[in-house]
Structures are given as structure tokens and as C-alpha cells.
N, C-alpha and C. Protein backbone atom coordinates (compact mmCIF):
# COMPACT_ATOMS: atom_id res chain seq x y z
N UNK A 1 -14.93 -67.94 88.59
CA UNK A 1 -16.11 -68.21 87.80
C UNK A 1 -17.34 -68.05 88.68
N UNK A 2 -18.26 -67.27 88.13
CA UNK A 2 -19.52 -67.17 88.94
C UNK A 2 -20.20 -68.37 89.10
N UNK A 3 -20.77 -68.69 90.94
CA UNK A 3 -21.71 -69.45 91.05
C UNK A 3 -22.72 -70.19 89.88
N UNK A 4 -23.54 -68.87 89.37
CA UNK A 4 -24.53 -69.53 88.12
C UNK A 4 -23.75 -69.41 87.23
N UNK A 5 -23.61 -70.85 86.42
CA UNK A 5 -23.31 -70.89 84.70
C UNK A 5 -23.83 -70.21 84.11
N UNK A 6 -25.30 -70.14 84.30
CA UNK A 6 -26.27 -69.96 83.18
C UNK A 6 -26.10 -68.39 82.82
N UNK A 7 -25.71 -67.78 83.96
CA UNK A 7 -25.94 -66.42 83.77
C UNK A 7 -24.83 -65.87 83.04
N UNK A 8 -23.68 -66.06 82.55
CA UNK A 8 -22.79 -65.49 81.27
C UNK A 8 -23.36 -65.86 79.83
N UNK A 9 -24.56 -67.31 79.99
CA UNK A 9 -24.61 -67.67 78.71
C UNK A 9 -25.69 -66.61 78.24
N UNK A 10 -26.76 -66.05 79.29
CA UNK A 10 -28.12 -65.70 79.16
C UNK A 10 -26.96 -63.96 78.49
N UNK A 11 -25.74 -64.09 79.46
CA UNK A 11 -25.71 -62.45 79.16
C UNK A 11 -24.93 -62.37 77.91
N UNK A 12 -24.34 -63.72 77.35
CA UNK A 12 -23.65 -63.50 75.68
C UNK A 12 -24.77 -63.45 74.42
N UNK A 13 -25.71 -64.21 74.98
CA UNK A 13 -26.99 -64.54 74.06
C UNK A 13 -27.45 -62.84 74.16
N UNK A 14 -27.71 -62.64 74.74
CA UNK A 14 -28.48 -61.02 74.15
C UNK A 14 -27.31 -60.18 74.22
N UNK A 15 -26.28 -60.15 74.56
CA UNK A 15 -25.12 -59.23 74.16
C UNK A 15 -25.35 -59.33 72.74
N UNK A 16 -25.14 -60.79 71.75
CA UNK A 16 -24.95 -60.47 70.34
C UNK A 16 -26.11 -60.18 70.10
N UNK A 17 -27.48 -60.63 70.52
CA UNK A 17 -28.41 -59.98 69.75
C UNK A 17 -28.88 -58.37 70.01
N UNK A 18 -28.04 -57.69 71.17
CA UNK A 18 -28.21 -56.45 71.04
C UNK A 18 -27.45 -55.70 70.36
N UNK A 19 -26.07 -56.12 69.68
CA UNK A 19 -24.89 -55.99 69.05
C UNK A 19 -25.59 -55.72 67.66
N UNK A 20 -26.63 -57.05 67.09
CA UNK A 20 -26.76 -57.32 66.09
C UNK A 20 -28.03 -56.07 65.75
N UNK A 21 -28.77 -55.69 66.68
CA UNK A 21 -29.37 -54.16 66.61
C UNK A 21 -28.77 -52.84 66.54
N UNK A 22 -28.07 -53.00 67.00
CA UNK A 22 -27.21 -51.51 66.84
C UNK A 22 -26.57 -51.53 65.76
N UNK A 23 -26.15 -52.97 65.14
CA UNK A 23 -25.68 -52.53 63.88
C UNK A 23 -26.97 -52.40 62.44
N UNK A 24 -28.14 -52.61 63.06
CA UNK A 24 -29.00 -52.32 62.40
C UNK A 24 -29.24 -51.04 62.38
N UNK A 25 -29.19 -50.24 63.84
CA UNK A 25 -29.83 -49.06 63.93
C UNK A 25 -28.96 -47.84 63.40
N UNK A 26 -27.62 -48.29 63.45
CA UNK A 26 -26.20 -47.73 62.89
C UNK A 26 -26.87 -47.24 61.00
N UNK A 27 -27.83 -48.13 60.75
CA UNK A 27 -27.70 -47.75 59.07
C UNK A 27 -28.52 -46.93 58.77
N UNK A 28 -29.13 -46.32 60.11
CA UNK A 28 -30.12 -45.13 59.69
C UNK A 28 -29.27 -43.67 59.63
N UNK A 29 -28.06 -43.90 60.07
CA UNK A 29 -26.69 -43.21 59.61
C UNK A 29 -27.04 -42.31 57.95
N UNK A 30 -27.61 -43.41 57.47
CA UNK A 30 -27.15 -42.91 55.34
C UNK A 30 -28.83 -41.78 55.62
N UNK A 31 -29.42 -41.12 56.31
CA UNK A 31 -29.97 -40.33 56.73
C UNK A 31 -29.61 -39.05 56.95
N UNK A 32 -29.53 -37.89 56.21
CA UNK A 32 -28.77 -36.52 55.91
C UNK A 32 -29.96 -35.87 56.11
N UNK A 33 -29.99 -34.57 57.27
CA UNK A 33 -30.51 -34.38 57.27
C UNK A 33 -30.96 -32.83 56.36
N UNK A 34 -29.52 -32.90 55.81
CA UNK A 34 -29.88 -31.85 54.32
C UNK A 34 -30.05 -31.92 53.38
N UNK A 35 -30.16 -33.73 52.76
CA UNK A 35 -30.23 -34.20 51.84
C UNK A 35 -32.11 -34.62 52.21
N UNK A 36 -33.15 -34.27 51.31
CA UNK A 36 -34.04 -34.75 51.63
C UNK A 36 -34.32 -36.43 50.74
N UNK A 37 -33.38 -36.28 49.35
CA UNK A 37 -32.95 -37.76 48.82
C UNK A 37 -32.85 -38.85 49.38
N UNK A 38 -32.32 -38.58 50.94
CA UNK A 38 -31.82 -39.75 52.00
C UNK A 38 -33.13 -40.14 52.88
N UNK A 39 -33.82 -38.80 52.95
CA UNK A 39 -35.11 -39.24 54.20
C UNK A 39 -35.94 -40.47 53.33
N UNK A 40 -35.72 -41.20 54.00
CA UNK A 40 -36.66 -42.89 53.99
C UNK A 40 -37.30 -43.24 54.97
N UNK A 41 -39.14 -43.05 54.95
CA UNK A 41 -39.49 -43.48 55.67
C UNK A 41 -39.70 -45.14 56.39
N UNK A 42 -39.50 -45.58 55.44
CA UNK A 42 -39.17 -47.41 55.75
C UNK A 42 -37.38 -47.31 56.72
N UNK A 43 -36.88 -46.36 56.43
CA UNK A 43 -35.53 -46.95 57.25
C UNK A 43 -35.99 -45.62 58.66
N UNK A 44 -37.08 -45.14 59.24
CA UNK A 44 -37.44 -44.54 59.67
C UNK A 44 -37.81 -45.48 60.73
N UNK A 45 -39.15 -46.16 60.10
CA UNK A 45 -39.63 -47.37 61.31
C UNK A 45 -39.07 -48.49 61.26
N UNK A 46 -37.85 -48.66 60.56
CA UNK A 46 -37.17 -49.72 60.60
C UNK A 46 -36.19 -49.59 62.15
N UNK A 47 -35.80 -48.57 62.12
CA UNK A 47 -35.48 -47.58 63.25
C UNK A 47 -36.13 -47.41 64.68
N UNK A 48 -37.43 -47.63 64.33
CA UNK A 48 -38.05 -46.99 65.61
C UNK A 48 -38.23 -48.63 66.30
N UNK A 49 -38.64 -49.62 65.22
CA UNK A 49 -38.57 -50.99 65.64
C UNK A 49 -37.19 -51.61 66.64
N UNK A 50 -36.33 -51.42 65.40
CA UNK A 50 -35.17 -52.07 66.09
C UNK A 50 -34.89 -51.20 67.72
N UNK A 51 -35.40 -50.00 67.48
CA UNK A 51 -34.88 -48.85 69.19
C UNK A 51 -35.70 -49.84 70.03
N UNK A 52 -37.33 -50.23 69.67
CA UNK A 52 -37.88 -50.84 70.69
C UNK A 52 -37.33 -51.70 71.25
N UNK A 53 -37.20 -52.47 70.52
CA UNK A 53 -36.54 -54.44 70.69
C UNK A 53 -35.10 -53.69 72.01
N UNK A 54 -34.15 -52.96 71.27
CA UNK A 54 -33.26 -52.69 71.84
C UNK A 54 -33.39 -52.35 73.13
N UNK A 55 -34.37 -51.74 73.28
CA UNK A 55 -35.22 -51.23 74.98
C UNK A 55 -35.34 -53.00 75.44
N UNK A 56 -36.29 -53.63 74.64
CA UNK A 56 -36.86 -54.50 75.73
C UNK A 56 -35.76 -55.60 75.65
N UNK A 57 -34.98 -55.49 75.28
CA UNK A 57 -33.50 -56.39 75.44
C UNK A 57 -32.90 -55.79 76.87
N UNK A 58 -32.94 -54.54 77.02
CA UNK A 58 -32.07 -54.32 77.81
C UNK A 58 -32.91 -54.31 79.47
N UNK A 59 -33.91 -53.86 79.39
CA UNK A 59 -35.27 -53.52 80.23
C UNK A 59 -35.64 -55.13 81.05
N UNK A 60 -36.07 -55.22 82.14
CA UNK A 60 -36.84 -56.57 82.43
C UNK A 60 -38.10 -56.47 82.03
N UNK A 61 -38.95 -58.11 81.63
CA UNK A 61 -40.07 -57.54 81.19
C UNK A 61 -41.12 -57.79 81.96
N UNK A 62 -41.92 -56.95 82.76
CA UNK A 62 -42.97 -57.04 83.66
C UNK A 62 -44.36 -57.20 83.25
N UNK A 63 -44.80 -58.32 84.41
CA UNK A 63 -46.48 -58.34 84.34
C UNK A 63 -47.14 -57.40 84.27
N UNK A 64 -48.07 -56.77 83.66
CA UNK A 64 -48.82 -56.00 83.93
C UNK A 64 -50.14 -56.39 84.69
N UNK A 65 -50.28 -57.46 85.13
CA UNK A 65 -51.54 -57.93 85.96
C UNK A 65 -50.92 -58.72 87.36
N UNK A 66 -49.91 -59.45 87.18
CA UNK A 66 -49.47 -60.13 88.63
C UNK A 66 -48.23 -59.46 89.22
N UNK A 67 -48.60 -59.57 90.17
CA UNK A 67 -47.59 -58.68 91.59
C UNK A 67 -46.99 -59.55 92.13
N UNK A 68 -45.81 -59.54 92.71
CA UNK A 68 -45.66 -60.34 93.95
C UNK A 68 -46.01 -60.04 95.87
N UNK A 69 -45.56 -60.60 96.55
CA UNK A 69 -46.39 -60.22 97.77
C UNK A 69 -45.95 -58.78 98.07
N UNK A 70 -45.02 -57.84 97.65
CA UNK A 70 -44.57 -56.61 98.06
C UNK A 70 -45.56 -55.65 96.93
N UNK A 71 -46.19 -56.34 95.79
CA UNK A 71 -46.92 -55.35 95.41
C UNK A 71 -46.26 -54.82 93.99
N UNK A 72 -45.45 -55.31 93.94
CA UNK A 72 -44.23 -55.37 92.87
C UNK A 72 -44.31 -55.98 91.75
N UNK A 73 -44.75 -55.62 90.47
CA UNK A 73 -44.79 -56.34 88.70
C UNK A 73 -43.70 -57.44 89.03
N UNK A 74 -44.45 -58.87 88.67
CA UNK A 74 -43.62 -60.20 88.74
C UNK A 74 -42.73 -59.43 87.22
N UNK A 75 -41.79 -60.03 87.34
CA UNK A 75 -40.84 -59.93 86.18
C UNK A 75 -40.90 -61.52 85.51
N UNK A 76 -41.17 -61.28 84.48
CA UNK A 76 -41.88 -62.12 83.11
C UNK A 76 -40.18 -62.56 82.57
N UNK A 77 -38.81 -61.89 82.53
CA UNK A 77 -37.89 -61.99 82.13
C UNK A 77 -36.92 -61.22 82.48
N UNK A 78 -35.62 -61.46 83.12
CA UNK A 78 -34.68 -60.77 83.21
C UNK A 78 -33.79 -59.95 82.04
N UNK A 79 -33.94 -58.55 82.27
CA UNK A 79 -33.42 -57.94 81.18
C UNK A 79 -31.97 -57.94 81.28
N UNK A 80 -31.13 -57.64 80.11
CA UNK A 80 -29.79 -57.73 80.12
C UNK A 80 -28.71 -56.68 80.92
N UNK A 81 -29.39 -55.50 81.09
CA UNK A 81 -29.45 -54.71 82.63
C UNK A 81 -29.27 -55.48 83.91
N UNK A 82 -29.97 -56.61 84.07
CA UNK A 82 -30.42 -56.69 85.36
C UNK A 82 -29.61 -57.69 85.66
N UNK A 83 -29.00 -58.93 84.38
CA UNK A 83 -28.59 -59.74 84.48
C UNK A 83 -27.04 -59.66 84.40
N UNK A 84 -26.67 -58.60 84.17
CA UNK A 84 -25.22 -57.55 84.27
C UNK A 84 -24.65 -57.18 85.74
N UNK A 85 -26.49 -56.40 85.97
CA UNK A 85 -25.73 -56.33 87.55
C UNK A 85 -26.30 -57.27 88.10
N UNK A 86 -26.73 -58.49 88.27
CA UNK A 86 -26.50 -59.80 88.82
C UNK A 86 -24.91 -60.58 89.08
N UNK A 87 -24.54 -60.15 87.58
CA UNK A 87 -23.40 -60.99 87.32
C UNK A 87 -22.17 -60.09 87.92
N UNK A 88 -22.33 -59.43 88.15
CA UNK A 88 -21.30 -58.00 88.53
C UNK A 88 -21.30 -58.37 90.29
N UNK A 89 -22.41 -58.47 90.72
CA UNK A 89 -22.85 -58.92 92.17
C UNK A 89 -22.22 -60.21 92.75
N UNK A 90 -22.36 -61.02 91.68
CA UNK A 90 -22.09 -62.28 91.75
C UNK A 90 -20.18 -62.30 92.05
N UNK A 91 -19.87 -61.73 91.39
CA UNK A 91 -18.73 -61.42 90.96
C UNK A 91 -17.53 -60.45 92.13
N UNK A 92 -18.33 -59.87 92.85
CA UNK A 92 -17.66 -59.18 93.91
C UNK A 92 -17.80 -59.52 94.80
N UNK A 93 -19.13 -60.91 95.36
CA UNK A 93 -19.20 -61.62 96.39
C UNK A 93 -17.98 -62.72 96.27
N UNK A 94 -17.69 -63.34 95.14
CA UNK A 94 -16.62 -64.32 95.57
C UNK A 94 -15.23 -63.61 95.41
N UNK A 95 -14.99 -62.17 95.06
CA UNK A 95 -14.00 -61.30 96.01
C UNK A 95 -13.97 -62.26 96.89
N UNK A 96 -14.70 -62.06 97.99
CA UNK A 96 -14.63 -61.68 99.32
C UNK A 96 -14.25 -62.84 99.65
């Protein structure tokens, strides 16, 4: 079991809510692109919304005004990327 608790709970909590986007983004599927009947622009930006969220789920999210001393965007939130390979890290140190 990894050192931090917290960090399987932080990475199940946005696992389902990135789960729960893709099965949103999955329904822009009923979209043919020879059928012009199917083109919906509401399931269009319904689409482009849920892609965002899905980015900044996975993405860390950075300051755009504070740095830390290397000059480096403070990170505002660990993205589910980062907290993967944390936990992956975590995980091959107590290998050892």
C-alpha cells in the first residue's frame, strides 16, 4: 500500500468523473457524417465542453501569475496525469 492514502482516493475520484465524460463524449457517436439528419449542433458543443473538462481533469492546473523559486507556474491542482505517475512512483519505491 502506498505511503499516501490520499492519493488512490484523489486518483478514484476523477477516474469516475473522467469515466463519467467519456461516456458523455461517446454519444456524439449518433453523429453520421453522411447523414446530415444527425449533425446537432447542441451535441457539437456539448462535445467540445465535455473534451475541455476532460483535458483539465487530466492536465495539472497552473497559475498563470505565481511561479515558484525555479520560475515554474505554481500548480493550483494536481492533474490525474500527474497523480498516476506519483502513484506509480510511489509504488516502485516500496519495490525496493
Amino acid at each position: 500500500m502506498p505511503k499516501n492514502q490520499k492519493l488512490p482516493k484523489q486518483i478514484e475520484k476523477k477516474l469516475a468523473t473522467l469515466s463519467k465524460l467519456l461516456d458523455e463524449i461517446n454519444e456524439a457517436h449518433i453523429i453520421n457524417s453522411d447523414d446530415p439528419e444527425t449533425w446537432d449542433s447542441d451535441a457539437l458543443y456539448d462535445l467540445v465542453a465535455n473534451l475541455k473538462e476532460a483535458l483539465a481533469l487530466l492536465e495539472d492546473k497552473e497559475s498563470e501569475k505565481e511561479k515558484d523559486n525555479f520560475g515554474n507556474p505554481l500548480i493550483l491542482e494536481v492533474g490525474l496525469c500527474s497523480l498516476v505517475d506519483e502513484y506509480q512512483s510511489e509504488e516502485e519505491e516500496e519495490d525496493f
